[in-house]
Protein backbone atom coordinates (compact mmCIF):
# COMPACT_ATOMS: atom_id res chain seq x y z
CA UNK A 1 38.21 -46.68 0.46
CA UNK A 2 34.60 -46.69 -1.09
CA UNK A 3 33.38 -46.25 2.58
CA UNK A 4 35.51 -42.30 2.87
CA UNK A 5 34.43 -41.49 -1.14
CA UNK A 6 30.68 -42.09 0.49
CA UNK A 7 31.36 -40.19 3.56
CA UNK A 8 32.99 -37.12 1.58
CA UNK A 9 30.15 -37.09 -1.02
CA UNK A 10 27.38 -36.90 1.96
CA UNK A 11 29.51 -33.94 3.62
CA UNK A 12 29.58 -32.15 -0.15
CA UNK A 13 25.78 -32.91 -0.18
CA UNK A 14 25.15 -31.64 3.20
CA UNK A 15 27.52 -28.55 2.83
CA UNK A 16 25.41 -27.36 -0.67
CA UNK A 17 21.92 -27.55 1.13
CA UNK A 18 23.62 -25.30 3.91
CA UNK A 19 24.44 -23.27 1.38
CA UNK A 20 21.05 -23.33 -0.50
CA UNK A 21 19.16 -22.72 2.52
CA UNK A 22 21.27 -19.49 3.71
CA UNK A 23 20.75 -17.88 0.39
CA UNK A 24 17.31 -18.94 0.30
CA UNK A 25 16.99 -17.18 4.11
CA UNK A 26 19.32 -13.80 2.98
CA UNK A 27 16.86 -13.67 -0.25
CA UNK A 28 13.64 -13.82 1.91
CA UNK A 29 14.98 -11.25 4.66
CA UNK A 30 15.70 -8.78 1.50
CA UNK A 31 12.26 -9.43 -0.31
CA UNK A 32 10.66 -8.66 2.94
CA UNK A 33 12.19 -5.47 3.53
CA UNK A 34 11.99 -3.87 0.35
CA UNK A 35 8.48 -4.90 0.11
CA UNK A 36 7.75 -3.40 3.35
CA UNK A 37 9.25 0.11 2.28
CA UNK A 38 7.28 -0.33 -0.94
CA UNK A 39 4.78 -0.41 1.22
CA UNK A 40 5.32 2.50 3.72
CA UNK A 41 6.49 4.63 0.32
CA UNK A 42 3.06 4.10 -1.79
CA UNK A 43 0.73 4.64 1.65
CA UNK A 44 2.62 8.29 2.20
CA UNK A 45 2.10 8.95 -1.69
CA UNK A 46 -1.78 7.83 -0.88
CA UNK A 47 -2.07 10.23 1.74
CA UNK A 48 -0.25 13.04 0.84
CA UNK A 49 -2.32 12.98 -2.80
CA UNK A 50 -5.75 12.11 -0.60
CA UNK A 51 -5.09 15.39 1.46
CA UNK A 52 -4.49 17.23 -1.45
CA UNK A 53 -7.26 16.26 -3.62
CA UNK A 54 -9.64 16.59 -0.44
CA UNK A 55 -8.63 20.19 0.37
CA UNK A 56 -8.83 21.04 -3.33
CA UNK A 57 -12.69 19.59 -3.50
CA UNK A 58 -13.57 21.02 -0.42
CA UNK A 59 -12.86 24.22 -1.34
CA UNK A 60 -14.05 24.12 -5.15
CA UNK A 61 -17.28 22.78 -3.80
CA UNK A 62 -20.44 24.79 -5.18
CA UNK A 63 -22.86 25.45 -2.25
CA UNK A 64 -26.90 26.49 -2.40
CA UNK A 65 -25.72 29.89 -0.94
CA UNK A 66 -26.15 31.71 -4.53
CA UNK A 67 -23.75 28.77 -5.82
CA UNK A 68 -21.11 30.61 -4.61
CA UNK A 69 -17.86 28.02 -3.37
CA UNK A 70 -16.71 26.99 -0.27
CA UNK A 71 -13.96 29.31 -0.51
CA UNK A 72 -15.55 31.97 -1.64
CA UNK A 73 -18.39 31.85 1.09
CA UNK A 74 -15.09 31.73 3.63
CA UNK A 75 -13.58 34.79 1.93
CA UNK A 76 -16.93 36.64 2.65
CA UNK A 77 -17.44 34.91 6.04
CA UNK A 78 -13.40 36.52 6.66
CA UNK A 79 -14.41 39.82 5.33
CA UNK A 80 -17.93 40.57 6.42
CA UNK A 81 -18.78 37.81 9.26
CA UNK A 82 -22.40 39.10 9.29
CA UNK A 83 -23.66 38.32 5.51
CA UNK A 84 -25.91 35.40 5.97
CA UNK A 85 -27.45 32.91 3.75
CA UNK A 86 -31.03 32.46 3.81
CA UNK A 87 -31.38 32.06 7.44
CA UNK A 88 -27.87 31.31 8.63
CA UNK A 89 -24.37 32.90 9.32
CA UNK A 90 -22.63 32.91 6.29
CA UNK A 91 -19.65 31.07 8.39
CA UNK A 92 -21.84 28.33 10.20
CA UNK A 93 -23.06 27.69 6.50
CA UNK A 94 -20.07 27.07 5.59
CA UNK A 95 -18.50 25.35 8.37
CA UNK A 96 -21.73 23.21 8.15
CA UNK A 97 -21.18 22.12 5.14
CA UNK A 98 -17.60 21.20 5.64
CA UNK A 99 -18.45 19.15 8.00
CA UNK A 100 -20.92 17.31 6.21
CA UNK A 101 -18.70 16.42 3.31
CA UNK A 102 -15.84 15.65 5.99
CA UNK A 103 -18.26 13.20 7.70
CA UNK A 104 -19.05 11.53 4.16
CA UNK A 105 -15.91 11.46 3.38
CA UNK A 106 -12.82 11.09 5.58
CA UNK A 107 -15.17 9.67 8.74
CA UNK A 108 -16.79 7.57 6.49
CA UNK A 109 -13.37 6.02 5.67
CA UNK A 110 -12.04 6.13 9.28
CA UNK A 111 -9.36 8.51 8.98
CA UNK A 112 -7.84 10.58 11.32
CA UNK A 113 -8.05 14.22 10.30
CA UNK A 114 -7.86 17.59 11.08
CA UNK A 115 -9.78 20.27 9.00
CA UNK A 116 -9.05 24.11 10.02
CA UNK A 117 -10.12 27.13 9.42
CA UNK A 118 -8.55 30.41 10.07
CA UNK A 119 -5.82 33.82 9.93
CA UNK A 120 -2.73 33.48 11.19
CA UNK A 121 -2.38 36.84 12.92
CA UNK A 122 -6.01 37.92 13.44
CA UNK A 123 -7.91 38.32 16.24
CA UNK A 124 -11.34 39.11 15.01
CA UNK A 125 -11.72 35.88 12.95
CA UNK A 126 -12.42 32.83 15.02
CA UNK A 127 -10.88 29.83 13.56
CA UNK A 128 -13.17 27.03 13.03
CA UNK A 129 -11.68 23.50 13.66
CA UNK A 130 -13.01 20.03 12.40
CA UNK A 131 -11.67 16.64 13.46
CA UNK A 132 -12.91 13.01 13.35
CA UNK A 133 -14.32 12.59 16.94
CA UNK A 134 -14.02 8.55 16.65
CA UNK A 135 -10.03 9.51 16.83
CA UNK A 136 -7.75 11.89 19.23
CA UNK A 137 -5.64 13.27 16.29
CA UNK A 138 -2.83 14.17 18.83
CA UNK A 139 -2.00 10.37 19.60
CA UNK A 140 -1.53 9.84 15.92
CA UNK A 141 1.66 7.59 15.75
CA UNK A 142 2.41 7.68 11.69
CA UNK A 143 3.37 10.16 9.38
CA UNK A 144 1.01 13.31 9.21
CA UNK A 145 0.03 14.81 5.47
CA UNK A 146 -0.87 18.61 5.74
CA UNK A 147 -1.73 20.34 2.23
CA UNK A 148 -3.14 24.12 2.68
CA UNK A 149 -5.08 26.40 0.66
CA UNK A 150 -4.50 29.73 0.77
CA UNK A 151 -7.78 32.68 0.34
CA UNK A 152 -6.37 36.09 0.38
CA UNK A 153 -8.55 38.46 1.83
CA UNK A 154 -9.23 42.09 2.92
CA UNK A 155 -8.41 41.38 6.04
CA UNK A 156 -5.18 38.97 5.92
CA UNK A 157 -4.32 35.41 4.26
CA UNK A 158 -7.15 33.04 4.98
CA UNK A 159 -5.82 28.99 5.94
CA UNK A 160 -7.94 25.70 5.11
CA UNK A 161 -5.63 23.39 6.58
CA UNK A 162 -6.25 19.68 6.20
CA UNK A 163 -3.77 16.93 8.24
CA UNK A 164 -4.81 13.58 7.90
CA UNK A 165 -2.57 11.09 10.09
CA UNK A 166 -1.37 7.64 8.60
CA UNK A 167 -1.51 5.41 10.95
């Protein structure tokens, strides 16, 4: 008789730890998970608000060209493509300088990106495109962030398009 008590207590015993450890396995598996889309949810946020506070700088950025903005120097490049400044094409200064904030930037910090320039439905302005050369933006696997900025101008709506890829 004391030998079956024994017996039944070690199968109780054994039973609880099964028990134990399946709840302990079922908790991990759900920790995981919503940590992971936790994860996936705050590096969307990150990118969306990086491409939006990039665009915005970009194109608030006071230039040596009579301190006039990015965007403005784009709405004159859109409506008068021959001003210069100093000895330069108004629109290579600008696209110039684009690019060098872009490569202190978003290069710097290895992102894949691409930065355009241009009018939907015009075929005298020639859109000017920037992109991380390190990366081929059209194998980007993730999510892609776009924010735009929108210059009206005499001669149609004026894009600055940033997409930055999240892989």
């Amino acid at each position: 008789m004391l030998i079956t008590t024994a017996k039944k207590s070690q199968m109780e015993i054994i039973g609880l730890v099964i028990i134990v450890l399946l709840i302990s396995l079922a908790l991990l598996f759900f920790l995981q998970f919503s940590l992971k889309k936790a994860d996936s949810e705050k590096r969307t946020f990150t990118s969306a608000q990086l491409a939006s506070n990039m665009i915005n700088a970009i194109a608030k950025t006071t230039t040596s060209c009579s301190q006039k903005t990015i965007s403005q120097l784009y709405t004159d490049c859109a409506e008068n493509p021959n001003l210069v400044c100093g000895q330069e094409n108004i629109c290579d200064f600008a696209g110039r300088k684009v690019s060098e904030i872009l490569n202190l930037t978003l290069v710097e910090w290895n992102k894949k990106f691409r930065f355009q320039v241009f009018i939907p439905e015009s075929e005298d302005y020639h859109e000017q495109i920037f992109y991380n050369r390190q990366f081929n933006f059209n194998l980007c696997s993730g999510n892609i962030q776009t924010e735009t900025y929108f210059l009206p101008t005499n001669t149609g709506i004026l894009y600055l398009r940033l997409n930055i890829c999240e892989d």
